[in-house]
Protein backbone atom coordinates (compact mmCIF):
# COMPACT_ATOMS: atom_id res chain seq x y z
CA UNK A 1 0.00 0.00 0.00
CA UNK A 2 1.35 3.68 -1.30
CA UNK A 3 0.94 6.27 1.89
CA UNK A 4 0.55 10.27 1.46
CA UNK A 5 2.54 11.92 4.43
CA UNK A 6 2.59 9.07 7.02
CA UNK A 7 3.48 11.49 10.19
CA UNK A 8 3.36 9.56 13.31
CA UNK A 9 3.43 5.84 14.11
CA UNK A 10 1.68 4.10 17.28
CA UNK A 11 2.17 0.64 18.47
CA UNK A 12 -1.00 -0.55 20.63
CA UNK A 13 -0.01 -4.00 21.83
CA UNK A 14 1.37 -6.07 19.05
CA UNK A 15 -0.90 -3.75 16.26
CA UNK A 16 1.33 -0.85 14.57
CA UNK A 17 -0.59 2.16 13.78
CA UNK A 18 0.01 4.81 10.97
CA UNK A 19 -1.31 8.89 10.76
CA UNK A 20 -1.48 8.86 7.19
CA UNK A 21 -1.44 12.76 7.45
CA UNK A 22 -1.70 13.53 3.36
CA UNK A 23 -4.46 10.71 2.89
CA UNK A 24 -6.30 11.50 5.65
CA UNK A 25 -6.69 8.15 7.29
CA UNK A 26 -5.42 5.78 9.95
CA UNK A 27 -3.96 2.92 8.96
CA UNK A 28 -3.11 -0.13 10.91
CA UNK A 29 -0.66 -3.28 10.62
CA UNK A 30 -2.29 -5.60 13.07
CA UNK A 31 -0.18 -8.07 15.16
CA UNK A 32 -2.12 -10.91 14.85
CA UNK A 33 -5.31 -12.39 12.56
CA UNK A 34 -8.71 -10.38 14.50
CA UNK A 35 -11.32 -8.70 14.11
CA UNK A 36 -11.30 -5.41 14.99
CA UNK A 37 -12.82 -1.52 14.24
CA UNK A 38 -15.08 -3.65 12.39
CA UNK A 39 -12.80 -5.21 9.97
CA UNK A 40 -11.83 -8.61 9.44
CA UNK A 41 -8.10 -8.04 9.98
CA UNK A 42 -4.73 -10.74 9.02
CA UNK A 43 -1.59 -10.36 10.56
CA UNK A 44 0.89 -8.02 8.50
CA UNK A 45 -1.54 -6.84 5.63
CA UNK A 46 -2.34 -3.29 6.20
CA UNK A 47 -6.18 -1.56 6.62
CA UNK A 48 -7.60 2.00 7.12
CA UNK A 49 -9.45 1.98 10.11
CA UNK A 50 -10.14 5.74 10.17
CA UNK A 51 -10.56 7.95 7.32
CA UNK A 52 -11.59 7.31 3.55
CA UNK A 53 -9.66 4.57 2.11
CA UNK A 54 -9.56 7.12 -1.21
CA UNK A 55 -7.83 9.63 0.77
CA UNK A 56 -10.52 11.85 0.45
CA UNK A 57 -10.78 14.80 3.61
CA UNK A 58 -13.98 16.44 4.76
CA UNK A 59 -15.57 16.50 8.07
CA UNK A 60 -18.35 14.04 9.40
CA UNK A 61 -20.28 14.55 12.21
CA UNK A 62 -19.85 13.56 15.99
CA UNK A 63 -21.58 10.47 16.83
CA UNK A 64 -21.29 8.63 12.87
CA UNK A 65 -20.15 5.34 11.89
CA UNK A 66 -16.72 4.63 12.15
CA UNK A 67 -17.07 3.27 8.00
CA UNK A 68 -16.80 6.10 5.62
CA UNK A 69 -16.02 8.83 8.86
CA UNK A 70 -13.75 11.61 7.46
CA UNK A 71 -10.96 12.96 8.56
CA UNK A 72 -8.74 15.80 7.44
CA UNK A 73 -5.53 15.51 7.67
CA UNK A 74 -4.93 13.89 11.22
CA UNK A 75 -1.54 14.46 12.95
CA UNK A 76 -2.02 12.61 16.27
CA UNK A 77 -2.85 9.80 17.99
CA UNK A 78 -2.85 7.74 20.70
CA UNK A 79 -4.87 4.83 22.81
CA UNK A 80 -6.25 4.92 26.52
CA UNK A 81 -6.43 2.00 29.08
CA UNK A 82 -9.60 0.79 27.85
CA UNK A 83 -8.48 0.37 23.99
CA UNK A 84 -9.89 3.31 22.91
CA UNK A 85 -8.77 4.69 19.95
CA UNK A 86 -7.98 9.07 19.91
CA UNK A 87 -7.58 11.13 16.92
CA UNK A 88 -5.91 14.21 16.61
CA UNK A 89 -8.53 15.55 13.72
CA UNK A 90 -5.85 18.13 12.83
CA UNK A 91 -8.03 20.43 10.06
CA UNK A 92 -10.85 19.87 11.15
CA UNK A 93 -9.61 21.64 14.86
CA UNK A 94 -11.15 18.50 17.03
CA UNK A 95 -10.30 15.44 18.75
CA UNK A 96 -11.89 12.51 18.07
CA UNK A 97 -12.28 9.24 20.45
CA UNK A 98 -13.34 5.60 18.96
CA UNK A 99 -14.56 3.35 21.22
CA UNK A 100 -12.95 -0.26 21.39
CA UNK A 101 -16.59 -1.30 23.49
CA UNK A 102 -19.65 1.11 24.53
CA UNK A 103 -19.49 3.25 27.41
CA UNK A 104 -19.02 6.43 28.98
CA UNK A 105 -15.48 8.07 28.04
CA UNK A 106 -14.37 11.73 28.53
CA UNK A 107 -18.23 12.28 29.98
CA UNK A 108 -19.57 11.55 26.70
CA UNK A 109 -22.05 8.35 25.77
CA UNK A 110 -20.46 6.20 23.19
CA UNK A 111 -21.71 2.82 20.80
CA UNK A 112 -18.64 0.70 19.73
CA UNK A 113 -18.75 1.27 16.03
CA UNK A 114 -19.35 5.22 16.24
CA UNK A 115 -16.35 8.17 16.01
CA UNK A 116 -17.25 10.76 18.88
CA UNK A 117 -16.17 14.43 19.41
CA UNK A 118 -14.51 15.36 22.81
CA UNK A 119 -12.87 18.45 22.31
CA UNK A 120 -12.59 20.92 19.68
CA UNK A 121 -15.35 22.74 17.34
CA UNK A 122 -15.30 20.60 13.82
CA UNK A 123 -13.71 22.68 11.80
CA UNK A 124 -13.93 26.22 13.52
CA UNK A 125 -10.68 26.74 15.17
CA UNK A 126 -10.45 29.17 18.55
CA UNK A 127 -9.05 29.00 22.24
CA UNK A 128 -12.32 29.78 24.35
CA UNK A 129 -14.07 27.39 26.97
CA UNK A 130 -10.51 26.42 28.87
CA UNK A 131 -11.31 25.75 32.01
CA UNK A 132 -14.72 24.51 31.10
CA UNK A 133 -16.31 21.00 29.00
CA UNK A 134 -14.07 19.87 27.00
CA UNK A 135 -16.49 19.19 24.31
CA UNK A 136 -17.84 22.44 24.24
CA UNK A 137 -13.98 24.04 24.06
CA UNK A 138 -12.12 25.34 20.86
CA UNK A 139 -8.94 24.31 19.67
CA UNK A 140 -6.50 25.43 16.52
CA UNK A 141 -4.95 23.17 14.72
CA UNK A 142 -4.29 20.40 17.53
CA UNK A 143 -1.23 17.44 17.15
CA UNK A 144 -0.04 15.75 19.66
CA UNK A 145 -1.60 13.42 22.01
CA UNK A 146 -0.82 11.55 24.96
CA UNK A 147 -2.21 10.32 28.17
CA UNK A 148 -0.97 11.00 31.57
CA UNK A 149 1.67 8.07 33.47
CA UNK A 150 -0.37 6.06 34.83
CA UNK A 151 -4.07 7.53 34.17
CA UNK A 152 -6.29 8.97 31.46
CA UNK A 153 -6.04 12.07 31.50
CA UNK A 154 -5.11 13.24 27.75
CA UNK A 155 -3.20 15.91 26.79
CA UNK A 156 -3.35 17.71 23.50
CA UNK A 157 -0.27 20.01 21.50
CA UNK A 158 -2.62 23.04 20.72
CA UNK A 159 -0.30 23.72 18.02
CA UNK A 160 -2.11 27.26 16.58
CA UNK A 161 -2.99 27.91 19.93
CA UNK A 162 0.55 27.90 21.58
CA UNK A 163 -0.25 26.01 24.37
CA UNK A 164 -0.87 22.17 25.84
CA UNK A 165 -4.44 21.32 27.42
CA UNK A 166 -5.04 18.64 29.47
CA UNK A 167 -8.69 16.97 29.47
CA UNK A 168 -8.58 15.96 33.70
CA UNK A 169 -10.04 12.57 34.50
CA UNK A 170 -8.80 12.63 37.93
CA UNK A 171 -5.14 12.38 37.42
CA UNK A 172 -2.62 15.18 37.13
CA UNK A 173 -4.18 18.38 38.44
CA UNK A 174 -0.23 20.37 38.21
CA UNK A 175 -1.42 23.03 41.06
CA UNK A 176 -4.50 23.66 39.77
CA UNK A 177 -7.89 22.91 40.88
CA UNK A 178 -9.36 20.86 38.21
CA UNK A 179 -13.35 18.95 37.75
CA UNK A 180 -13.24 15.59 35.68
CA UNK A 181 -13.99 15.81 31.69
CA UNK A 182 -13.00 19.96 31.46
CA UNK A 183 -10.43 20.82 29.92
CA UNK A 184 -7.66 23.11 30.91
CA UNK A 185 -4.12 24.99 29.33
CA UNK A 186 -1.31 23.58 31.40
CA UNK A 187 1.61 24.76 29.42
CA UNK A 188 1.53 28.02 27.38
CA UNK A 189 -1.15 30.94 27.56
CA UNK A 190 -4.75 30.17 27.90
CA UNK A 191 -5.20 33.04 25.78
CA UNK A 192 -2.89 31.28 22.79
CA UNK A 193 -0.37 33.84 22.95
CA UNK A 194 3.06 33.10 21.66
CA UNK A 195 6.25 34.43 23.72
CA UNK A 196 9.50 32.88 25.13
CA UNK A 197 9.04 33.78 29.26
CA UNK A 198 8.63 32.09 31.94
CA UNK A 199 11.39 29.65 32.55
CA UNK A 200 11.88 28.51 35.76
CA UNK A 201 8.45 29.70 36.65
CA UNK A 202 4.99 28.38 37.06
CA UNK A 203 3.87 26.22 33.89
CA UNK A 204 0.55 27.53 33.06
CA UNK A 205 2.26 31.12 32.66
CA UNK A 206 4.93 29.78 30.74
CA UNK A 207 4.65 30.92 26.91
CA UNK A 208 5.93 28.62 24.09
CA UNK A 209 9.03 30.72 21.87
CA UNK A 210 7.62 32.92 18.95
CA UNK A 211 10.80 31.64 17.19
CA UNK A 212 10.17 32.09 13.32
CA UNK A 213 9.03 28.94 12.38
CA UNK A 214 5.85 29.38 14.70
CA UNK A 215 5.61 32.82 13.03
CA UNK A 216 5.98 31.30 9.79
CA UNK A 217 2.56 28.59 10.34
CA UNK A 218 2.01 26.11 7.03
CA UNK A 219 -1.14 26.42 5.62
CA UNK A 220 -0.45 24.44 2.86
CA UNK A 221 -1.78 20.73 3.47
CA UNK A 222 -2.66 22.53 7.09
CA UNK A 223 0.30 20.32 8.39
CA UNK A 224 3.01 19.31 5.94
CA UNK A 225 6.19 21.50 7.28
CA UNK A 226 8.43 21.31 4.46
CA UNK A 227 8.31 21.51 0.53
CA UNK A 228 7.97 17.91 -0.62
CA UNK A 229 8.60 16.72 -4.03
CA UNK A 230 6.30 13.13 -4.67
CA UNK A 231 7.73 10.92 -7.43
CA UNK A 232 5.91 9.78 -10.35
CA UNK A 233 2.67 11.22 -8.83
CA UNK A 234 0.62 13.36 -11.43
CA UNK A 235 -0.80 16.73 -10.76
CA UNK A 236 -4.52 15.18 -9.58
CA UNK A 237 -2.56 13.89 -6.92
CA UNK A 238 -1.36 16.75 -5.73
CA UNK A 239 -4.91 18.53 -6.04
CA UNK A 240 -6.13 15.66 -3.67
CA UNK A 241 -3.26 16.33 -1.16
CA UNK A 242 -3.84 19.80 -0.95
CA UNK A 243 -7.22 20.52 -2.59
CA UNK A 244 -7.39 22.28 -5.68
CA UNK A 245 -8.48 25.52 -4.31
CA UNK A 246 -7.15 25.12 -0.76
CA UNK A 247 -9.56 27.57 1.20
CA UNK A 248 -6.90 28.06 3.76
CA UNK A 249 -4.07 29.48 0.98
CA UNK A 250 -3.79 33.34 1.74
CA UNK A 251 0.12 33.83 1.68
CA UNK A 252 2.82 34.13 -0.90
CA UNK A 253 4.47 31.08 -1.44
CA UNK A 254 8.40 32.15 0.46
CA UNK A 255 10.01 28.70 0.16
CA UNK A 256 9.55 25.95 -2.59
CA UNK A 257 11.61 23.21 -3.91
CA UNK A 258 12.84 23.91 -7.12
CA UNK A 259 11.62 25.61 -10.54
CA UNK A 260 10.11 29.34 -10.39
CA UNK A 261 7.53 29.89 -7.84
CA UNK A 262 4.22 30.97 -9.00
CA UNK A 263 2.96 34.32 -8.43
CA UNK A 264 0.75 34.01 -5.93
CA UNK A 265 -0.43 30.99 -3.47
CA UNK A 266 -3.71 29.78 -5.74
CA UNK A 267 -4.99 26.60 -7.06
CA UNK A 268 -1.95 26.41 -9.36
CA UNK A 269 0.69 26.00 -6.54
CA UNK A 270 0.90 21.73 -7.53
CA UNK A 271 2.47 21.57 -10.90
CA UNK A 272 3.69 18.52 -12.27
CA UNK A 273 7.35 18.80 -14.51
CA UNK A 274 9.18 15.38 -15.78
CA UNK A 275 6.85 13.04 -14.37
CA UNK A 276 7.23 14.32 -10.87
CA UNK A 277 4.77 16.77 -8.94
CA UNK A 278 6.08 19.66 -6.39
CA UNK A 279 4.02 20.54 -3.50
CA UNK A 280 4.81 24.43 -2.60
CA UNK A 281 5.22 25.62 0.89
CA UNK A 282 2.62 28.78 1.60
CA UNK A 283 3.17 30.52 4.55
CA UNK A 284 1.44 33.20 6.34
CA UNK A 285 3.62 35.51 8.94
CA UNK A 286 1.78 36.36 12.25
CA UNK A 287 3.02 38.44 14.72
CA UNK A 288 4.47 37.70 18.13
CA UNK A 289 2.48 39.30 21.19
């Protein structure tokens, strides 16, 4: 099997996971002959278990069936005691949990079978409601996951917020007082603003660096850091990658691999030459607070 931008890889017992960031999907390599995420599964062969098997991205609603859920271009991952399966939903601002059984996770009612919102606002980034439900919070551009030594709780990169959250389920509090299933900024501002202070001093004031590659955030393919250059693919691969009219492309294109840049970031930033298909890097500058 032929993956996009595979960008982090989980092992869950003897299964090995893939975040097929470019294809927007989840593959996994499972361990042993199963069933499982409602595939019949044999050892070594490879299956999406998340995501379009096309690669397509888009944005499906909280509470759908795991078959045919979309994704858009997910950067994170990771599993909880009980199995459960979390998605860092990385475009779409949100992270996603997918039951291994039926039950109550994260305060939220879930069907094995079903993908599940617990943080984030599909698709509308932000940094209100910390402090607050988690499922009712904003989030921008979210990566990283992991869960606490020991316990559940999870903790998120907020990437375009500048900041880590923690969603509390009774472990870790770091000095703060925290209610189960809320979720709160433990490292970085609450507020998302960037900034280098604070070392040596309490975490939650502690600002991540505005160093200039924060400044200098990738829009293009929301999370694909550097210029890449894709053999042999043709230019309607590309257009998949990074959609033919990307709605997030505002910025000049300042860094590309190879050939004359185009004039402008637009639909025409994926050109193929000699068989091969370049992928230009757009970036937008923000300023540092």
């Amino acid at each position: 099997m032929v993956l996009g931008a595979p960008d982090t890889v989980v092992q869950n017992g003897a299964d090995v996971y893939i975040v097929d960031l470019a294809d927007n999907r989840i593959e996994e390599i499972p361990g042993t002959s199963k069933t499982q995420w409602g595939r019949s599964m044999t050892a070594g062969d490879m299956y999406t278990v998340a995501g379009s098997t096309s690669g397509q991205q888009g944005i499906s609603n909280g509470g759908s069936a795991l078959s045919g859920f979309l994704l858009y271009a997910p950067a994170g991952l990771a599993f909880d005691s009980s199995g459960n399966m979390v998605i860092s939903d990385s475009g779409n601002d949100r992270i996603l949990v997918v039951p291994a059984a039926s039950g109550t996770y994260f305060g939220v009612s879930m069907t094995a079978g079903n993908v599940y919102k617990i943080a984030g606002q599909g698709g509308s980034p932000g940094h209100s409601g910390d402090g607050g439900s988690a499922v009712l919070a904003f989030l921008n551009d979210p990566q990283g996951l992991d869960f606490g030594h020991s316990t559940n709780d999870l903790y998120i990169a907020d990437v375009g917020n500048n900041r880590v959250q923690e969603i509390y389920e009774g472990g870790q509090s770091w000095g703060q007082s925290m209610t189960g299933n809320d979720i709160y900024t433990v490292a970085g501002s609450s507020s998302g603003s960037p900034g280098d202070s604070g070392d040596g001093a309490a975490v939650r004031t502690t600002r991540t660096p505005c160093t200039r590659r924060a400044r200098q955030r990738t829009l293009a393919a929301r999370k694909n850091d550097e210029a890449r250059e894709l053999a042999g693919d043709t230019l309607a691969r590309c257009r998949r990658v990074l959609g033919p009219d990307h709605p997030d492309i505002v910025a000049v294109v300042t860094s590309w691999q190879g050939g004359s840049a185009p004039p402008a970031c637009t639909g025409q930033y994926a050109q193929p030459e000699a068989g091969r298909c370049r992928i230009w890097r757009c970036r937008i500058i923000a300023s540092c607070a």
